[in-house]
C-alpha atoms as a PDB file:
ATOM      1  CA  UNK A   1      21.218  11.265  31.016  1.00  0.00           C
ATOM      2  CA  UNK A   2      19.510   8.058  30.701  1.00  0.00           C
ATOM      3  CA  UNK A   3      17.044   9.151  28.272  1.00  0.00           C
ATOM      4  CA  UNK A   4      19.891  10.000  26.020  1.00  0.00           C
ATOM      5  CA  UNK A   5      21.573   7.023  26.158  1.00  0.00           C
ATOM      6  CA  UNK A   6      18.435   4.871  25.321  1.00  0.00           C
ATOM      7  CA  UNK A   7      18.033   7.530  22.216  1.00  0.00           C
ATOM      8  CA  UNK A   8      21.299   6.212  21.235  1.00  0.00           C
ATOM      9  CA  UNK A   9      20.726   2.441  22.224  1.00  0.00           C
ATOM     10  CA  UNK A  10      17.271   2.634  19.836  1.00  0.00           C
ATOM     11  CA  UNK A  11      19.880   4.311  16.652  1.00  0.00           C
ATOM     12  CA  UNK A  12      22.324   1.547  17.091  1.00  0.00           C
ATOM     13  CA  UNK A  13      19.428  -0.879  17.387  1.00  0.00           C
ATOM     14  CA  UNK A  14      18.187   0.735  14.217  1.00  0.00           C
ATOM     15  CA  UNK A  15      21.867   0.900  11.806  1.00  0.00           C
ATOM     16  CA  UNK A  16      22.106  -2.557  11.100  1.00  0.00           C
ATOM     17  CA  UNK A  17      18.256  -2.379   9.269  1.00  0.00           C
ATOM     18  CA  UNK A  18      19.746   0.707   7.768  1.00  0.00           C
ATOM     19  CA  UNK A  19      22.546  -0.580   6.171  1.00  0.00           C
ATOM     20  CA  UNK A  20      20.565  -3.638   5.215  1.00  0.00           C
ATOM     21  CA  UNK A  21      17.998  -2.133   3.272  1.00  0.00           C
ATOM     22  CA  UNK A  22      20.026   1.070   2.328  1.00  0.00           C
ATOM     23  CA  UNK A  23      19.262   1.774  -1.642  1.00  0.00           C
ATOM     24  CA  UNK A  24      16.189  -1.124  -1.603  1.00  0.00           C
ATOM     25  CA  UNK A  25      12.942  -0.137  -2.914  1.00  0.00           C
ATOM     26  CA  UNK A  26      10.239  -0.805  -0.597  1.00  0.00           C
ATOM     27  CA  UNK A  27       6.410  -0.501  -1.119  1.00  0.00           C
ATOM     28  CA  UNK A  28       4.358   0.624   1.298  1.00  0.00           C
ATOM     29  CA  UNK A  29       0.446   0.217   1.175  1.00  0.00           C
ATOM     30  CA  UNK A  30      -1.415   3.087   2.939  1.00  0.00           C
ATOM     31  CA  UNK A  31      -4.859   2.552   4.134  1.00  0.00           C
ATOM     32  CA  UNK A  32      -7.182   2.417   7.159  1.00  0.00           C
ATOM     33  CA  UNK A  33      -6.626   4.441   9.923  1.00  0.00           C
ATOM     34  CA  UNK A  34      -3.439   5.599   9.187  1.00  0.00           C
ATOM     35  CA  UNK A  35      -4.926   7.471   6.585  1.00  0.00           C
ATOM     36  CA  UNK A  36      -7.700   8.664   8.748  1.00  0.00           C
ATOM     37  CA  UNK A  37      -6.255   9.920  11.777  1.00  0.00           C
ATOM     38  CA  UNK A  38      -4.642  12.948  11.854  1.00  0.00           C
ATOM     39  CA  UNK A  39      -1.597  12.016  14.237  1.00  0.00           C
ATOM     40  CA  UNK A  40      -1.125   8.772  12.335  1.00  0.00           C
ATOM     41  CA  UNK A  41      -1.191  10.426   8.855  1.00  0.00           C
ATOM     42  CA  UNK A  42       1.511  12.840  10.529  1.00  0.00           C
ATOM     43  CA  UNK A  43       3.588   9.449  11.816  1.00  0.00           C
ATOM     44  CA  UNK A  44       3.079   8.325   8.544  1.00  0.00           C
ATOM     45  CA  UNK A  45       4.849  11.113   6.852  1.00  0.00           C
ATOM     46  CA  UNK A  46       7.568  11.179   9.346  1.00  0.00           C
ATOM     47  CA  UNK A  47       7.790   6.928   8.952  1.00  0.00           C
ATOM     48  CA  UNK A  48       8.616   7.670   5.467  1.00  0.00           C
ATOM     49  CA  UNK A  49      10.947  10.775   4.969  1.00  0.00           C
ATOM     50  CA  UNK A  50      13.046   9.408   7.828  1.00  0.00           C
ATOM     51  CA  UNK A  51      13.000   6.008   5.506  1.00  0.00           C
ATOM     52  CA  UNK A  52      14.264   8.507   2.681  1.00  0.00           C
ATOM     53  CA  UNK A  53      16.591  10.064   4.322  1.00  0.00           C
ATOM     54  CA  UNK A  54      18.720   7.708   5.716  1.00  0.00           C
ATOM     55  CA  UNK A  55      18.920   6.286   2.106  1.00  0.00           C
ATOM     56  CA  UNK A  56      15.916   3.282   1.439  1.00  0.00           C
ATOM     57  CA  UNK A  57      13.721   4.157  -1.213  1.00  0.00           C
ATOM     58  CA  UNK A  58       9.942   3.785   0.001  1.00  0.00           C
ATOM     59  CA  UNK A  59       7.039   3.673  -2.464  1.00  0.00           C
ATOM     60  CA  UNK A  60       3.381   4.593  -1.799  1.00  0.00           C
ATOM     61  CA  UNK A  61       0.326   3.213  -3.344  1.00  0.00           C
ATOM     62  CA  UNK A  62      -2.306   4.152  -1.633  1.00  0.00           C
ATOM     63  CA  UNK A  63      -6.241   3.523  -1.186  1.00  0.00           C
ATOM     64  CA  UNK A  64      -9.540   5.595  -0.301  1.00  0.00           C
ATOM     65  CA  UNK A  65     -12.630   3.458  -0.287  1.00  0.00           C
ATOM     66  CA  UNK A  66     -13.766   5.562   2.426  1.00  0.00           C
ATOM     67  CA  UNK A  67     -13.338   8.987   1.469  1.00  0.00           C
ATOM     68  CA  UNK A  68     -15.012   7.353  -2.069  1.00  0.00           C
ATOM     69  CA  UNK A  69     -18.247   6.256  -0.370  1.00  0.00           C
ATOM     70  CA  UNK A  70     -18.256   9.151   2.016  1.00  0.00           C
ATOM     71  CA  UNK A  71     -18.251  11.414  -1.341  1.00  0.00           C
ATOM     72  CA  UNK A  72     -20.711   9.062  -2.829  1.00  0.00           C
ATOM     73  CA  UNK A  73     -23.286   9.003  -0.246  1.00  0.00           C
ATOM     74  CA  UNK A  74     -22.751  13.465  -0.336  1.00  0.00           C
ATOM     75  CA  UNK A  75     -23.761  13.393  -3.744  1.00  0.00           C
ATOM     76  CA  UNK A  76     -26.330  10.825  -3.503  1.00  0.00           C
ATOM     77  CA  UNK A  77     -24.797   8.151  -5.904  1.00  0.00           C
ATOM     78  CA  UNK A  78     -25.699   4.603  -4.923  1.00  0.00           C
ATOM     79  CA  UNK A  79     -22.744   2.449  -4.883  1.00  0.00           C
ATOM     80  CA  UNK A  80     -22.484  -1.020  -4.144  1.00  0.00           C
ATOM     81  CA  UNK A  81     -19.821  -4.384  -3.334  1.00  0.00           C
ATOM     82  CA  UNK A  82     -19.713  -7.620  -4.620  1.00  0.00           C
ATOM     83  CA  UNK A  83     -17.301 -10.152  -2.334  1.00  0.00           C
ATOM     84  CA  UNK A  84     -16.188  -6.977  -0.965  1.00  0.00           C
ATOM     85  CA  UNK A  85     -15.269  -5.544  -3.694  1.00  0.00           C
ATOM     86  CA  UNK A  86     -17.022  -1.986  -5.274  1.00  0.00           C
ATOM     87  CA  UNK A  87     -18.925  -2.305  -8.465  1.00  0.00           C
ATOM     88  CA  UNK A  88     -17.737   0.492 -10.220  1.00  0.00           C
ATOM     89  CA  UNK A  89     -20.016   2.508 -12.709  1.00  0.00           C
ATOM     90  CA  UNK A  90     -18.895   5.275 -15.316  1.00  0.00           C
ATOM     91  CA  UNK A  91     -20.553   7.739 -12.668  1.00  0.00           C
ATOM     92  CA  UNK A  92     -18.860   6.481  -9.756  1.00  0.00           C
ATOM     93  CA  UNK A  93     -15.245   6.188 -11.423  1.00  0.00           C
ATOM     94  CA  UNK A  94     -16.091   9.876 -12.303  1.00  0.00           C
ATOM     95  CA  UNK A  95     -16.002   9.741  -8.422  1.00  0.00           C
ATOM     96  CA  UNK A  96     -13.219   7.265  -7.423  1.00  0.00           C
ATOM     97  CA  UNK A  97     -10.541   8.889  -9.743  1.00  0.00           C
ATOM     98  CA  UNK A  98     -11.573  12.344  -8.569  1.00  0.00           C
ATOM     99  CA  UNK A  99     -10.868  11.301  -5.087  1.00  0.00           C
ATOM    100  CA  UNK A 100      -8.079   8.835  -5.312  1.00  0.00           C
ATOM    101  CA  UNK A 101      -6.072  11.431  -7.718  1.00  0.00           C
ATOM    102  CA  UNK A 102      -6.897  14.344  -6.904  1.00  0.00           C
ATOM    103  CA  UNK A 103      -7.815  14.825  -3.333  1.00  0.00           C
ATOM    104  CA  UNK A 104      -5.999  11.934  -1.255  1.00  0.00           C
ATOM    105  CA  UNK A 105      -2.777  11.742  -3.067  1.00  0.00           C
ATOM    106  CA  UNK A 106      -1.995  15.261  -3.406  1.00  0.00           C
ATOM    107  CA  UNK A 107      -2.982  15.224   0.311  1.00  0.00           C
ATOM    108  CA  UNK A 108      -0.073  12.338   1.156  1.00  0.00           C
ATOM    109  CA  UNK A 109       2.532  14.287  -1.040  1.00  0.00           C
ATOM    110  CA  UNK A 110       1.610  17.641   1.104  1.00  0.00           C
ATOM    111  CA  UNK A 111       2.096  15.663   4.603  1.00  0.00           C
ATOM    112  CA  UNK A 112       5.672  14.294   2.980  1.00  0.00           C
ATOM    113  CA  UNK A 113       6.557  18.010   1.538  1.00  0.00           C
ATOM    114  CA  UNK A 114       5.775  19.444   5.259  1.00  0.00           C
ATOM    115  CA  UNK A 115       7.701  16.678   6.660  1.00  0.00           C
ATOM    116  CA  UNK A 116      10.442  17.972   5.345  1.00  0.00           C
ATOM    117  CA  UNK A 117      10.707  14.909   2.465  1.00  0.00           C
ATOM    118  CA  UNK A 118      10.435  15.604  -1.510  1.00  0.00           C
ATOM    119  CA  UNK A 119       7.327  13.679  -3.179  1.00  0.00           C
ATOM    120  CA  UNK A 120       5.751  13.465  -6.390  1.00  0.00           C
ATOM    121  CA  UNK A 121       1.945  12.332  -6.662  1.00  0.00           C
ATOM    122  CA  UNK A 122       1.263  10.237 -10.074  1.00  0.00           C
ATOM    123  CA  UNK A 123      -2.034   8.447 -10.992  1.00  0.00           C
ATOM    124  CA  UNK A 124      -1.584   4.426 -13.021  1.00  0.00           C
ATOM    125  CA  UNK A 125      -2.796   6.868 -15.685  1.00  0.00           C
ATOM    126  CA  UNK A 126       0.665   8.755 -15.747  1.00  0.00           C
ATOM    127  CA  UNK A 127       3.057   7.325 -18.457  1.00  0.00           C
ATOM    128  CA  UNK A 128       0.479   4.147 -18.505  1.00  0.00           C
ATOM    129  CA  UNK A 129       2.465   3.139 -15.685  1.00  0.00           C
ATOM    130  CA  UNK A 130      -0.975   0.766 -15.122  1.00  0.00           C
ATOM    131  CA  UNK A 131      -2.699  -0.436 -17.803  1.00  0.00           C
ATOM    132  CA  UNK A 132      -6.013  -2.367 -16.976  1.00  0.00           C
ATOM    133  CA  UNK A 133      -8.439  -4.844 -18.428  1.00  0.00           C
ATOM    134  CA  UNK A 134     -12.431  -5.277 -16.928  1.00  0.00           C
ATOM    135  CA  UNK A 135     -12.267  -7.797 -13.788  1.00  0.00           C
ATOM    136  CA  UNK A 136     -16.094  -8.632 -15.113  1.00  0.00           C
ATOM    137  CA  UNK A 137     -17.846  -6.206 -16.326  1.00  0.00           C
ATOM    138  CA  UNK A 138     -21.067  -7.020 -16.650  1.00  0.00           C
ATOM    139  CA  UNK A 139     -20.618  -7.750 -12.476  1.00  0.00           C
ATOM    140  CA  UNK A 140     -18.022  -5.096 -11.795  1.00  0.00           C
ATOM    141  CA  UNK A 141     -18.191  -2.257 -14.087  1.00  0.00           C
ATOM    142  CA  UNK A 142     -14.924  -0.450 -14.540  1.00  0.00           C
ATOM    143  CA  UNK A 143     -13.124  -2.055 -11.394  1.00  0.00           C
ATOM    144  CA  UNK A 144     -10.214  -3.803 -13.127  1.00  0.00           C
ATOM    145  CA  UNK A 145      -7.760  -5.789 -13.294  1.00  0.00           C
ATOM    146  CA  UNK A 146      -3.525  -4.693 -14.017  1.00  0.00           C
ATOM    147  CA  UNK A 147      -2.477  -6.279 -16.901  1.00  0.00           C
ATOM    148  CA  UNK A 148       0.796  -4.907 -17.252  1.00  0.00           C
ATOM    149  CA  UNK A 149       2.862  -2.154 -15.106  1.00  0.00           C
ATOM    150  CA  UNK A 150       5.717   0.093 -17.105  1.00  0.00           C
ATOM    151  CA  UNK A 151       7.678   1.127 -14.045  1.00  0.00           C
ATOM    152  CA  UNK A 152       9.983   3.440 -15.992  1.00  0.00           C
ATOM    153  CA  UNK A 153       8.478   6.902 -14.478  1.00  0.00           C
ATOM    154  CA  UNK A 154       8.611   5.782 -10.880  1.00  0.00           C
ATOM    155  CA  UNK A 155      12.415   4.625 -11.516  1.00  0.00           C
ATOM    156  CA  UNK A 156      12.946   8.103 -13.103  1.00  0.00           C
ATOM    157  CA  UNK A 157      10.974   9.616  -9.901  1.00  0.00           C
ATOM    158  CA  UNK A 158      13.166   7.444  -7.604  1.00  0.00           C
ATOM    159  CA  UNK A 159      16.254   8.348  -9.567  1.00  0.00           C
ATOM    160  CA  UNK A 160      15.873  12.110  -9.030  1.00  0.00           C
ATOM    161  CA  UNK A 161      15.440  11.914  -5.695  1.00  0.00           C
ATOM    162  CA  UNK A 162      11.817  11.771  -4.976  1.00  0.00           C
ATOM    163  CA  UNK A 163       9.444   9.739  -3.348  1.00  0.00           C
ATOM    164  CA  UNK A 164       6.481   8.328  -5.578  1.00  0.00           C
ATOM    165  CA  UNK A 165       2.912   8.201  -4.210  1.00  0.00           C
ATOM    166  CA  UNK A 166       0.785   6.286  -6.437  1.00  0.00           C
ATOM    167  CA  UNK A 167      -3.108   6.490  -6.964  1.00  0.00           C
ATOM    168  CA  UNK A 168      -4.629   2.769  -7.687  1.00  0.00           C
ATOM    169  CA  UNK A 169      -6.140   4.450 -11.445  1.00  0.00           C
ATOM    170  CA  UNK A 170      -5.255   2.632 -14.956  1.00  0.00           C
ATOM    171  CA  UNK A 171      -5.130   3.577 -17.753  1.00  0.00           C
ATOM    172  CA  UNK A 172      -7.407   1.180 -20.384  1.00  0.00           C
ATOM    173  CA  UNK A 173      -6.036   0.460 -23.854  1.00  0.00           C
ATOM    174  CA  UNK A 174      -9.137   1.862 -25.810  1.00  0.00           C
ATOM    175  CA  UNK A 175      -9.465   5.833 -26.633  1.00  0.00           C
ATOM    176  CA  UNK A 176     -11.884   7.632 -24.636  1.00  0.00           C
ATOM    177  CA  UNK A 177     -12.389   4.958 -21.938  1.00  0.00           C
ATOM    178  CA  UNK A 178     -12.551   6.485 -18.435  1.00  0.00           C
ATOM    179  CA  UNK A 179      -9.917   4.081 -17.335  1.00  0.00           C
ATOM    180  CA  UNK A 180     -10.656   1.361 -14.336  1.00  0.00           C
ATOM    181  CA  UNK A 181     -10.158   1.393 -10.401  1.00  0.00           C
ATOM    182  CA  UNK A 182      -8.196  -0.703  -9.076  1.00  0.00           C
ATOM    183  CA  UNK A 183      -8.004  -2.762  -5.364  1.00  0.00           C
ATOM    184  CA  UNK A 184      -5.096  -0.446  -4.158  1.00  0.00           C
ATOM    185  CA  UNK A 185      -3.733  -3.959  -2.440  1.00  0.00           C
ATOM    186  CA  UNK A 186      -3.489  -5.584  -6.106  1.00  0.00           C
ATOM    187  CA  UNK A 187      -1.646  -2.340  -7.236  1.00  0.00           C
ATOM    188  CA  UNK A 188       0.840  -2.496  -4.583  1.00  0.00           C
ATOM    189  CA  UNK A 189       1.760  -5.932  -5.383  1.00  0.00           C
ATOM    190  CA  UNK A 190       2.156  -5.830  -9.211  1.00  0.00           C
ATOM    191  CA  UNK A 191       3.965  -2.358  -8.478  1.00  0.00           C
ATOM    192  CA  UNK A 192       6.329  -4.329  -5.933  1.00  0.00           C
ATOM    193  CA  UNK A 193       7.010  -7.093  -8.504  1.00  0.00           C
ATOM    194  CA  UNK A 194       7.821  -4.704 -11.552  1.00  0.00           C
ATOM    195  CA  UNK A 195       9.924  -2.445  -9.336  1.00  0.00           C
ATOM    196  CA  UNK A 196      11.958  -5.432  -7.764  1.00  0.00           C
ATOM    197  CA  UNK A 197      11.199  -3.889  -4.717  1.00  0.00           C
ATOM    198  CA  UNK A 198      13.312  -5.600  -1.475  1.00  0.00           C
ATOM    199  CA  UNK A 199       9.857  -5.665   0.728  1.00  0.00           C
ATOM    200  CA  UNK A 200       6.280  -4.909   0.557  1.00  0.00           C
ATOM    201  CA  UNK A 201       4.061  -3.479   3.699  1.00  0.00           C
ATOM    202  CA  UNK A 202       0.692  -3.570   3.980  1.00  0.00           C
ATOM    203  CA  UNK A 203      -0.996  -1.170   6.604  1.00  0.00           C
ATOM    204  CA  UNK A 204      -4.241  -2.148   8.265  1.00  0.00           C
ATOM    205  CA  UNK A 205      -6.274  -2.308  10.977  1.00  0.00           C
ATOM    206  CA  UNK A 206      -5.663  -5.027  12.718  1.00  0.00           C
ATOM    207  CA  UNK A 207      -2.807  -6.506  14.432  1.00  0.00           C
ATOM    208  CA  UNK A 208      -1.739  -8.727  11.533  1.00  0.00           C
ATOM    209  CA  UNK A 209      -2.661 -12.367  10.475  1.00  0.00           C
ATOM    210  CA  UNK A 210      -4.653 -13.636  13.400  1.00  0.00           C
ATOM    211  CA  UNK A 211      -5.502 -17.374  14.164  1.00  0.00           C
ATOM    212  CA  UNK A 212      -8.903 -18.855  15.006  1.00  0.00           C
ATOM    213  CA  UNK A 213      -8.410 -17.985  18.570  1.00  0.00           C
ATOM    214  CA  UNK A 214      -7.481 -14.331  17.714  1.00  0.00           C
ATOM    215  CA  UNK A 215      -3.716 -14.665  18.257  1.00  0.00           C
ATOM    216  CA  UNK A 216      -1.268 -12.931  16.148  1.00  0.00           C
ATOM    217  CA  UNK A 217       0.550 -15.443  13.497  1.00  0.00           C
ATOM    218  CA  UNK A 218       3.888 -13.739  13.083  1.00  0.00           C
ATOM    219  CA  UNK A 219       5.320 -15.610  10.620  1.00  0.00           C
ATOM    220  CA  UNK A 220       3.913 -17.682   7.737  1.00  0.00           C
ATOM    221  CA  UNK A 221       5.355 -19.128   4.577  1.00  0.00           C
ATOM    222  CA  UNK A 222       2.765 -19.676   1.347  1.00  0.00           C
ATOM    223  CA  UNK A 223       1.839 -22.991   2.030  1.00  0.00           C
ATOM    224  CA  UNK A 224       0.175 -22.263   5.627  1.00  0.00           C
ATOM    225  CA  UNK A 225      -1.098 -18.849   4.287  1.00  0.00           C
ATOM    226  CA  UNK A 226      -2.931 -21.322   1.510  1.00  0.00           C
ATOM    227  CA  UNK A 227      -3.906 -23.869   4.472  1.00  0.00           C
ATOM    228  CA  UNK A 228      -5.190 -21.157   6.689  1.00  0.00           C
ATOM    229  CA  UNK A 229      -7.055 -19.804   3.692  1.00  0.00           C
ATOM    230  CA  UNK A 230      -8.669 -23.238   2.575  1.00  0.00           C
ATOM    231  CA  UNK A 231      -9.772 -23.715   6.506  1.00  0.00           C
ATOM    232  CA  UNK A 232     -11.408 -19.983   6.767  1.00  0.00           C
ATOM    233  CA  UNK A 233      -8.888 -18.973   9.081  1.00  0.00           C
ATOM    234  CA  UNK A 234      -8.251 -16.065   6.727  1.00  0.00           C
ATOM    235  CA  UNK A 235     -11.171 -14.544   5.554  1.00  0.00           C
ATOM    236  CA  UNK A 236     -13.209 -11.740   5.180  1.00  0.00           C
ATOM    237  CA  UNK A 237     -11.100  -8.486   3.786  1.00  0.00           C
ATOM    238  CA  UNK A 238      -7.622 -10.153   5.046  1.00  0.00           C
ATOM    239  CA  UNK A 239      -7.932 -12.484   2.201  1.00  0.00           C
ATOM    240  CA  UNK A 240      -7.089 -10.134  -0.940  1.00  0.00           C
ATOM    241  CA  UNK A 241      -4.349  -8.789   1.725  1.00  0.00           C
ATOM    242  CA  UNK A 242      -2.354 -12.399   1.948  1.00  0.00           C
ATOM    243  CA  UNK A 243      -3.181 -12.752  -1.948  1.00  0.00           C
ATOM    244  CA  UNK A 244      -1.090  -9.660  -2.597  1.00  0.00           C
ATOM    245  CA  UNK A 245       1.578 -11.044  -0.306  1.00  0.00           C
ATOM    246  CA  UNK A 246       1.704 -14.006  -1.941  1.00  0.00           C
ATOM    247  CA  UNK A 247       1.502 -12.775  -6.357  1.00  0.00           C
ATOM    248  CA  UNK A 248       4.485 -10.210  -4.314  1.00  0.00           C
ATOM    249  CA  UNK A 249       6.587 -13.165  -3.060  1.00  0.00           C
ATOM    250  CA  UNK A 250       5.907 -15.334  -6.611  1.00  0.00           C
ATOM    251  CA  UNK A 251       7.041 -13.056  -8.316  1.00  0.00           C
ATOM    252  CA  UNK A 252      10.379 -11.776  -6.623  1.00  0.00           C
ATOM    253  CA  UNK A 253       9.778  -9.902  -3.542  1.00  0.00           C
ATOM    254  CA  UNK A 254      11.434 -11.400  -0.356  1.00  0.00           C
ATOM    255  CA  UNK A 255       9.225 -10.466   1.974  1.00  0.00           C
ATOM    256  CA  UNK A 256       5.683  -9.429   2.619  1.00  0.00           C
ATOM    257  CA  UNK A 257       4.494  -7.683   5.814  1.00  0.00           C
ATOM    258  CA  UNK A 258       0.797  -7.091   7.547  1.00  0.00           C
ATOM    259  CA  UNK A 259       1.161  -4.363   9.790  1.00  0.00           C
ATOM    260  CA  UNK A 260      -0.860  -2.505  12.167  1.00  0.00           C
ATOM    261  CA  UNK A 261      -1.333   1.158  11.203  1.00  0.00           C
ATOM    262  CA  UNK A 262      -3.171   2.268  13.945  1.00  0.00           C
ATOM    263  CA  UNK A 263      -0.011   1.718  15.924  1.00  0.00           C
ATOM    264  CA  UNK A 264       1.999   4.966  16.489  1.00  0.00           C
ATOM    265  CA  UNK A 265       5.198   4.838  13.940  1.00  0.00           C
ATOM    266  CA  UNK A 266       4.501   0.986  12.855  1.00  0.00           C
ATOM    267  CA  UNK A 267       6.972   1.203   9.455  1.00  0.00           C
ATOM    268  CA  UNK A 268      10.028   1.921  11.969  1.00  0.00           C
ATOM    269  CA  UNK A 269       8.847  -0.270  14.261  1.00  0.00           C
ATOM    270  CA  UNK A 270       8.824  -3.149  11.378  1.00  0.00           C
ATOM    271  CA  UNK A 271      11.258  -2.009   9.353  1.00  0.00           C
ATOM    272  CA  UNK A 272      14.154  -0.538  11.999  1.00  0.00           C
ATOM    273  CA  UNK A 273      14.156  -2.958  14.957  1.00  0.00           C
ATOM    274  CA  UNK A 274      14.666  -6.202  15.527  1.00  0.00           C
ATOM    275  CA  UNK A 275      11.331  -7.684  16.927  1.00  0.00           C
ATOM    276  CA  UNK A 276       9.417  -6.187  14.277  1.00  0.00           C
ATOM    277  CA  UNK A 277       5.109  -5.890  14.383  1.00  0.00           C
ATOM    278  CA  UNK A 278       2.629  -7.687  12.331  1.00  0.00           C
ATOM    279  CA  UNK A 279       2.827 -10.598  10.298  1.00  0.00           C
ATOM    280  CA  UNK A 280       5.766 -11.469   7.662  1.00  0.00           C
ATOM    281  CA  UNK A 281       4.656 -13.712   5.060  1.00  0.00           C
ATOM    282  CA  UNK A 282       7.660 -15.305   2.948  1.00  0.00           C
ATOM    283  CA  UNK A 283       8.288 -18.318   0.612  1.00  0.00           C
END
C-alpha cells in the first residue's frame, strides 16, 4: 500500500508543472549518452510522449557527431575540428547529412512511434525551415551558420498533433549547394527563439554547470554565466552550451536548462518536480 500512495504523492508532486507548462512549446536538445545508451534512448522516448500526452508540446533537435566520425573513420574519410568544432568538407557533409537525416532521426521518431507517441522526422532542409550561410569557409567548409529559421512546418507539425524531431541540416540559398551542418546546440536555440518556445533543455554529460572546484552551479543569470566564462570557469565544449542558453534567453525564452542525460528519466525529473536537476540559466 505504501508504494501506491508514493505513486500518487510523485503525480500530485508532478500536476502543478503540468498545468504550468500545459500547451508551452519546449525544446529539447538530444545528445551524448542519452542518445547512446540503449535504456536511456528508451527513457528518452518515454520522457517525451509522457510530455505529449499530458498536453506540453516538446521539440527535438538533435545531434550525432559521434555516429558521424564513427561512419567517417568506416569509410576512411579524414575529418577534422577546429575550437571543437568539425571542418566540414563536400565529402564529409555527403556523410553528416546522411547520418543526421537519415539514420539518427528516423531512429528517434521510431523510439517515439514504439513509445506509443506520434512523431514526424524533418531535416532544416524541409520547407527551408533553416537556411544557412558559411561560418568561414575557407576554415570550416560547409559547417554553417542559421541565418534565418521559418518555423511554419513545425507549427503545422505541432498543430496536427505530432511531435517534431529536427536534424541540425540547412538549407543554403544558392541552387545545387549541398547545404551546411550545423552545431545541433546553435539549432536548438534559434529553433527555441522562432518557436517562442516556454523553455529550452540541453542534455549532456555532465551534471550541469560546474564551478572550479567541480560543484554543480544550479542557478545562474547571464551576467555570471559571462563572468564565469571570462574567468575559464566555463570552458571547453560547455561553452557553445551556455552560448545557446544565453542567444535562447535574449531572444525570448524564459528559461534555459543543462541537464544530465545520463541520468535515468532527467526531462521529468527537471521538468515535473520541484527540485529539478542540472543547471537553469535565466536573465
Amino acid at each position: 500500500m505504501k508504494t501506491k500512495i508514493d505513486v500518487v504523492k510523485t503525480l500530485l508532486d508532478a500536476l502543478p508543472y503540468i498545468k504550468k507548462f500545459a500547451n508551452e512549446k519546449i525544446v529539447i536538445k538530444y545528445g551524448g549518452s542519452a542518445q547512446t545508451s540503449e535504456v536511456l534512448k528508451q527513457q528518452f522516448a518515454q520522457d517525451i510522449v509522457l510530455l505529449h500526452t499530458v498536453g506540453m508540446k516538446p521539440i527535438i533537435v538533435h545531434g550525432g557527431g559521434k555516429s558521424i566520425t564513427d561512419l567517417l573513420a568506416d569509410l576512411g574519410v579524414d575529418t577534422k575540428f577546429v575550437d571543437g568544432q568539425r571542418v566540414t568538407t563536400k565529402e564529409v557533409m555527403r556523410i553528416a547529412e546522411m547520418v543526421l537525416s537519415g539514420e539518427i532521426n528516423k531512429d528517434i521518431v521510431s523510439l517515439l512511434n514504439n513509445q506509443g507517441g506520434s512523431a514526424i522526422g524533418i531535416s532544416g532542409k524541409d520547407a527551408n525551415l533553416l537556411e544557412a550561410i558559411p561560418k568561414d569557409f575557407e576554415n570550416f567548409g560547409y559547417t554553417g551558420v542559421i541565418q534565418n529559421v521559418n518555423p511554419k512546418v513545425v507549427n503545422n507539425i505541432i498543430d496536427d498533433g505530432f511531435v517534431p524531431v529536427i536534424a541540425p541540416i540547412a538549407s543554403a540559398p544558392t541552387i545545387s549547394h549541398p547545404g551546411f551542418n550545423i552545431n545541433a546546440d546553435f539549432a536548438a536555440s534559434k529553433m527555441a527563439i522562432a518557436l517562442e518556445a516556454r523553455k529550452i533543455l540541453f542534455l549532456t554529460d555532465t551534471e550541469g554547470v560546474l564551478d572550479k572546484d567541480m560543484k554543480l552551479l544550479r542557478n545562474l543569470d547571464i551576467q555570471e554565466t559571462e563572468a564565469y566564462k571570462a574567468d575559464g570557469t566555463i570552458s571547453g565544449g560547455m561553452v557553445p552550451k551556455v552560448d545557446a542558453c544565453v542567444e535562447a534567453l535574449r531572444g525570448g525564452v524564459k528559461k534555459a536548462h543543462i541537464i544530465d542525460g545520463r541520468l535515468e528519466h532527467s526531462i521529468l525529473l527537471e521538468i515535473l518536480t520541484s527540485a529539478g536537476i542540472g543547471t537553469c540559466i535565466q536573465l
